[in-house]
Protein backbone atom coordinates (compact mmCIF):
# COMPACT_ATOMS: atom_id res chain seq x y z
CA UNK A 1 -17.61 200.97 18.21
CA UNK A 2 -18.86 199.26 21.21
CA UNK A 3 -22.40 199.12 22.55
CA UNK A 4 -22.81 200.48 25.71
CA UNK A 5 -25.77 198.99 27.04
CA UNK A 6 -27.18 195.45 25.40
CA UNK A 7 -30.63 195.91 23.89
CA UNK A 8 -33.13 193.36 22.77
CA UNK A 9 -33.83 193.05 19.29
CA UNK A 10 -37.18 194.32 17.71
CA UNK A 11 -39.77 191.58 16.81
CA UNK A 12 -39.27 193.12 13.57
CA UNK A 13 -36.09 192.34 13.27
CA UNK A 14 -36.59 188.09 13.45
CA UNK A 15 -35.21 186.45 10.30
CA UNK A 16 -37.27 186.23 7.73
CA UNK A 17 -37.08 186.77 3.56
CA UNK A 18 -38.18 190.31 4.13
CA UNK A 19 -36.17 191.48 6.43
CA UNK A 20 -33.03 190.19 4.35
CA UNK A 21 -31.16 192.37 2.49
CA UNK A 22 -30.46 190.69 -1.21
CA UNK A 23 -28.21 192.80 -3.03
CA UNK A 24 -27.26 190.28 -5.81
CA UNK A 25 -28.65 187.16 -4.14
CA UNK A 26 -32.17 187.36 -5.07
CA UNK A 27 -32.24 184.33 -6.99
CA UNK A 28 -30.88 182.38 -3.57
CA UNK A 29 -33.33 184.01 -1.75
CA UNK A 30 -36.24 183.02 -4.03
CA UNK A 31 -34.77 179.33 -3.70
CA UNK A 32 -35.17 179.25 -0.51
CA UNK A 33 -38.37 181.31 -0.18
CA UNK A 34 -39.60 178.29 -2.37
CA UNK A 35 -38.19 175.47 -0.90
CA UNK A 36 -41.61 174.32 1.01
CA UNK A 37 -43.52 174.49 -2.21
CA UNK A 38 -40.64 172.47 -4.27
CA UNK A 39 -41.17 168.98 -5.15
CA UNK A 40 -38.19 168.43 -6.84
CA UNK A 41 -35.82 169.97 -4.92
CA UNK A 42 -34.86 167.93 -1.69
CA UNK A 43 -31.65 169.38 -0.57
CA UNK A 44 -29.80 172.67 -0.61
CA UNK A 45 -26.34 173.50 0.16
CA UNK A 46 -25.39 177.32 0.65
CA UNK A 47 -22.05 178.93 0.93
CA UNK A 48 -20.80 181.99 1.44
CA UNK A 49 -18.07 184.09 3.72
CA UNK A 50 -18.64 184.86 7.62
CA UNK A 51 -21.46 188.09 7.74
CA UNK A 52 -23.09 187.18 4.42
CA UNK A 53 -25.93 186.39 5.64
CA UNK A 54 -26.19 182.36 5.36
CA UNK A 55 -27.91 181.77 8.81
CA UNK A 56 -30.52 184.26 8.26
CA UNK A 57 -31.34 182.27 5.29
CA UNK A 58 -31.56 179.58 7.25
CA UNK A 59 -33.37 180.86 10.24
CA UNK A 60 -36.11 182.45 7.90
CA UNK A 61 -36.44 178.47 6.30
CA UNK A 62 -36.76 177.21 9.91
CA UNK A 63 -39.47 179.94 10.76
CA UNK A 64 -41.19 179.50 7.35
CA UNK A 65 -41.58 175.74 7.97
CA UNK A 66 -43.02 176.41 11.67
CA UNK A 67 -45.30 178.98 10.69
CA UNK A 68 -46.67 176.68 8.02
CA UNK A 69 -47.16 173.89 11.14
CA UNK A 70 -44.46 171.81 9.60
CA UNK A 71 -41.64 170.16 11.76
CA UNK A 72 -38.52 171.59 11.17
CA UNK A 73 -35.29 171.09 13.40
CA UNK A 74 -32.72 173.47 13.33
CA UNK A 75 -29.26 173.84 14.66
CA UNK A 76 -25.77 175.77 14.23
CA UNK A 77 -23.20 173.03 14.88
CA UNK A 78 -21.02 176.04 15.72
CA UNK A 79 -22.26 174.85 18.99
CA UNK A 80 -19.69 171.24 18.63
CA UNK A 81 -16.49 173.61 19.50
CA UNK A 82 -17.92 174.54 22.65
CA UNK A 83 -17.10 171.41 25.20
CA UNK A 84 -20.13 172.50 27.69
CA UNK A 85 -22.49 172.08 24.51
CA UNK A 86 -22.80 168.53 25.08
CA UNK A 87 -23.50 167.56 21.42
CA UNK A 88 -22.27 164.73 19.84
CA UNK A 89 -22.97 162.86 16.53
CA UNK A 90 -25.75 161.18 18.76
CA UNK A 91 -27.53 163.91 17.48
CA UNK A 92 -27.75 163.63 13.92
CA UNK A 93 -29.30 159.77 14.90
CA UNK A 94 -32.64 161.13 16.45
CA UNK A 95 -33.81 163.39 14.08
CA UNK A 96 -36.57 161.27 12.11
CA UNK A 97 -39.71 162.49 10.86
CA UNK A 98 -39.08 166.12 10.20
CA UNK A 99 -40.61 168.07 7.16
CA UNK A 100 -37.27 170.06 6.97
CA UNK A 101 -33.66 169.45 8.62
CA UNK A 102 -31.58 172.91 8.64
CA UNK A 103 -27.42 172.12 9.59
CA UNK A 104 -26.31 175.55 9.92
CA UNK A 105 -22.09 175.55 9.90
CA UNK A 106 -21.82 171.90 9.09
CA UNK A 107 -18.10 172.70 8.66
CA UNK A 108 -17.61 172.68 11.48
CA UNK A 109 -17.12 169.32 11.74
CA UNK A 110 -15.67 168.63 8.78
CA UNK A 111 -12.72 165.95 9.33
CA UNK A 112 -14.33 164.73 12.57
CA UNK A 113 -14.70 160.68 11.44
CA UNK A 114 -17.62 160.54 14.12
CA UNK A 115 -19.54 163.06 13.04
CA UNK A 116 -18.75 162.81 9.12
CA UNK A 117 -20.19 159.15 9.66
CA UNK A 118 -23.37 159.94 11.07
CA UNK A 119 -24.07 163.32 8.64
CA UNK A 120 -23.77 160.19 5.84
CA UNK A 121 -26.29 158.01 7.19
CA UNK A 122 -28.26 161.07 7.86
CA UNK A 123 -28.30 161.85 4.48
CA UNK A 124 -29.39 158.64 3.23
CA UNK A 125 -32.11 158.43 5.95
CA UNK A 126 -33.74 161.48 4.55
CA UNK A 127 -33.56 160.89 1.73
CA UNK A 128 -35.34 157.42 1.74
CA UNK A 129 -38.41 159.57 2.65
CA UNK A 130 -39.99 162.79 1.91
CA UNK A 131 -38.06 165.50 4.02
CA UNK A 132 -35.83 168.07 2.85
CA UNK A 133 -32.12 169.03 4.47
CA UNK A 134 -30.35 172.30 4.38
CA UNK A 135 -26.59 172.95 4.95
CA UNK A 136 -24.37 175.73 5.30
CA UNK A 137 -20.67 176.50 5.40
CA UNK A 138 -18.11 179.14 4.35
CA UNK A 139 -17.16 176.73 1.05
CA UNK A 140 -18.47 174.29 -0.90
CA UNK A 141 -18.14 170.73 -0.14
CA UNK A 142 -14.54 169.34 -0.54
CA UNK A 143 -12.42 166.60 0.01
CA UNK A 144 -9.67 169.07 0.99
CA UNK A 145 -11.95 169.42 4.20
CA UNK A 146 -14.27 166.49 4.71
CA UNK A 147 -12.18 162.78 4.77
CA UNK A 148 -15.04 161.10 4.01
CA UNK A 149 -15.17 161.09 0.04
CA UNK A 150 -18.90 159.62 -0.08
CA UNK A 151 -20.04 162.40 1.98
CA UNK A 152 -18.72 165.01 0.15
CA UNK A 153 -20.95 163.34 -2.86
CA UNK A 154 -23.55 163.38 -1.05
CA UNK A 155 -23.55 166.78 0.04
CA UNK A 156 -23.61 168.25 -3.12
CA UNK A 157 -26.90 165.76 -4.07
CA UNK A 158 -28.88 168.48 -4.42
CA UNK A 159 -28.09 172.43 -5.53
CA UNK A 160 -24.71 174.17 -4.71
CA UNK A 161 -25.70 177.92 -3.71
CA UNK A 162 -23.03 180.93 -3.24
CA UNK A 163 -23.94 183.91 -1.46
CA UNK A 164 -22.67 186.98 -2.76
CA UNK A 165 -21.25 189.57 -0.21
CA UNK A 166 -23.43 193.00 -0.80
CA UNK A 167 -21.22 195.85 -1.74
CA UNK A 168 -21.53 199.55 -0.60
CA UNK A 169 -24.19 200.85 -2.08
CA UNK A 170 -26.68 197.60 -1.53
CA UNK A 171 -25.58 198.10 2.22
CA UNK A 172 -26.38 201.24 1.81
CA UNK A 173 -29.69 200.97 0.00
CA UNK A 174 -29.89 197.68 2.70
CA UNK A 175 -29.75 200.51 5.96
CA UNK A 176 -32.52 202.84 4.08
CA UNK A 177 -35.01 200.22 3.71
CA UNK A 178 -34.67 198.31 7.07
CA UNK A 179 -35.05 202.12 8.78
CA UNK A 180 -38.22 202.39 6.37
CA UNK A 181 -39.51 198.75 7.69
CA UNK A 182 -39.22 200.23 11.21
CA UNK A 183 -41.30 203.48 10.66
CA UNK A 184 -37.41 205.51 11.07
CA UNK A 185 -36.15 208.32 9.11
CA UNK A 186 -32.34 207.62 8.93
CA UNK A 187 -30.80 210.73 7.50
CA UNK A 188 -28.29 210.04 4.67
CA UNK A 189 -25.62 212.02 6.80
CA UNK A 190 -26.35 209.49 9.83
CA UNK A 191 -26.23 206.67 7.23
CA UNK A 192 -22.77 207.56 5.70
CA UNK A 193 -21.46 208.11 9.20
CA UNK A 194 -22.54 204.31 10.25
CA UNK A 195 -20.66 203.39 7.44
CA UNK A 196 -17.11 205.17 7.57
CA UNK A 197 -17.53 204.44 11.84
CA UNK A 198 -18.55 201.14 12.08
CA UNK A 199 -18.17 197.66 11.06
CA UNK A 200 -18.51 197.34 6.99
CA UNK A 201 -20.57 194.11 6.45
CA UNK A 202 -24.32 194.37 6.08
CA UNK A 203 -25.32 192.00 9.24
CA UNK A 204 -23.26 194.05 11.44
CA UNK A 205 -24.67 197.48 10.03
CA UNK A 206 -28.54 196.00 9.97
CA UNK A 207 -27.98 194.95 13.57
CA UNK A 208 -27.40 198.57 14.19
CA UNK A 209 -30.51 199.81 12.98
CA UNK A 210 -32.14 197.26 15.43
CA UNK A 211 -30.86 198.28 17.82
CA UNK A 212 -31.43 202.14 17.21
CA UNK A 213 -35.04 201.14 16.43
CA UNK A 214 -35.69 200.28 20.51
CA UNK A 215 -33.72 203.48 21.07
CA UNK A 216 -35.86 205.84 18.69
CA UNK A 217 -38.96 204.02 20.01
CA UNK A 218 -37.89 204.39 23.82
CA UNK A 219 -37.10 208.33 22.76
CA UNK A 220 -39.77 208.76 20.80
CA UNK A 221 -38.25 209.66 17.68
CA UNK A 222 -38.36 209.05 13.74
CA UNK A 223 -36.01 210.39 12.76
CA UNK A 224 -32.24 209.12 13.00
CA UNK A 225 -29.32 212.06 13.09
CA UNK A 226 -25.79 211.92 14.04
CA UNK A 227 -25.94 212.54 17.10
CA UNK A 228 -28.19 210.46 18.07
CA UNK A 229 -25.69 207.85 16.68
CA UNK A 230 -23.60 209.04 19.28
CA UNK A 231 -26.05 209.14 21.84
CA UNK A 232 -27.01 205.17 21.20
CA UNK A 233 -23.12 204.14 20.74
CA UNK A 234 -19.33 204.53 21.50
CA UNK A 235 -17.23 204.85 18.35
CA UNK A 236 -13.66 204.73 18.42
C-alpha cells in the first residue's frame, strides 16, 4: 500500500508518552517518563528491533526535557551513513552542558575506531557532571559489534532496557485508542482491514491513522469505514 499524496502529520501525532502505544512495555515507558525526576539514574540504554518504537521513546525524552526548559540535544546517528550529512565524531566533542544527551541508533557506528573513541570520552565527560545520556540500538551492547571493549562497559553503566514488539491485539487495541485521541470513529471492519492490507508493525499502522486523521478532518468526517480506507490509500 502506497500513499498517494504525502500528508503532514497532526500536531497530535508528535512523540510523546501518550501518544505511544505500550503493549507490554509499560514499565520502559514509565522509566523513561521518569527519567527527569530520577536522581539515581544517569544513563539508559534501550534496545529493541526496527518499528518497535525506540525513537519515539526517545523523541518524547527530548520533548519532555524542552518543555521542562531543560537543554537537551538530540540526534539519530542514522544520519553518519549518509556522506552529505557531514557528521563526524567532531560531534560528540561539543556537546557540554546539556541536562540530557539522547544518541538515537548509536549502532550505527559501532566498529568505527573514530567514533567509538569519542562516544568513550563522551561518556566519561558526562558523567563527571550532572547530565544524563540516552542510547539506542537494535541490541544490546557487545563486543561482537563495538571493538572498543571499555566502551562496551561503559555503555551498559547504567540500565539495559528491551522493547518488546506489540502483538496483534495491542496493535489492535493501539489503532482504537489513537482514533479515540483524534476525536475518529474507526470501525472495527476498517480496523481489521488496515491490518490484513497493510504493513503489520504498530509504527507503520499508527502512522496510518495520522494520516487518515488530516483526511477525516479535511472531509469532515468521524467516522472511519472501508472505503474511505480506499479513498485515502492504494493497497496492493
Amino acid at each position: 500500500m502506497q500513499r498517494q499524496i504525502p500528508l503532514p502529520i497532526s500536531e497530535s501525532a508528535r512523540p510523546d508518552f501518550d501518544n505511544y502505544a505500550r503493549g507490554s512495555n509499560g514499565l520502559v515507558v514509565d522509566m523513561f517518563a521518569g527519567l527527569w525526576r530520577d536522581d539515581k539514574v544517569r544513563q539508559l540504554f534501550l534496545c529493541g528491533p526496527a518499528q518497535s518504537g525506540k525513537s519515539h521513546l526517545l523523541a518524547a525524552l527530548h520533548g519532555q526535557y524542552l518543555s521542562a526548559t531543560r537543554r537537551s540535544f538530540y540526534i539519530s546517528l542514522d544520519q553518519t551513513r549518509q556522506q552529505s550529512s557531514g557528521l563526524t565524531p567532531a560531534l560528540l566533542e561539543s556537546l557540554d552542558n546539556y541536562d540530557l544527551i539522547v544518541l538515537d541508533d548509536v549502532d550505527q557506528v559501532a566498529g568505527q575506531p573514530d567514533w567509538e573513541t569519542s562516544l568513550f570520552n563522551l561518556i566519561n565527560f558526562v558523567r563527571e557532571g550532572q547530565g544524563k545520556m540516552v542510547f539506542s540500538a537494535a541490541s544490546a551492547p557487545s563486543i561482537e559489534h563495538w571493538k572498543l571493549a571499555d566502551l562496551v562497559s561503559r555503555l551498559t553503566w547504567g540500565p539495559v532496557l528491551k522493547l518488546v514488539p506489540l502483538n496483534e491485539a495491542e496493535v489492535r487495541d493501539a489503532m482504537f485508542a489513537a482514533a479515540e485521541q483524534r476525536g475518529m470513529k474507526l470501525d472495527s471492519e476498517a480496523a481489521d482491514f488496515l491490518l490484513k492490507r497493510y504493513r503489520r508493525d504498530a509504527s507503520s499502522l499508527l502512522s496510518a491513522i495520522s494520516v487518515l486523521d488530516t483526511e477525516s478532518l479535511a472531509a469532515g468526517r468521524e467516522r472511519i469505514t472501508i472505503p474511505f480506507l480506499k479513498q485515502c490509500f492504494v493497497f496492493d
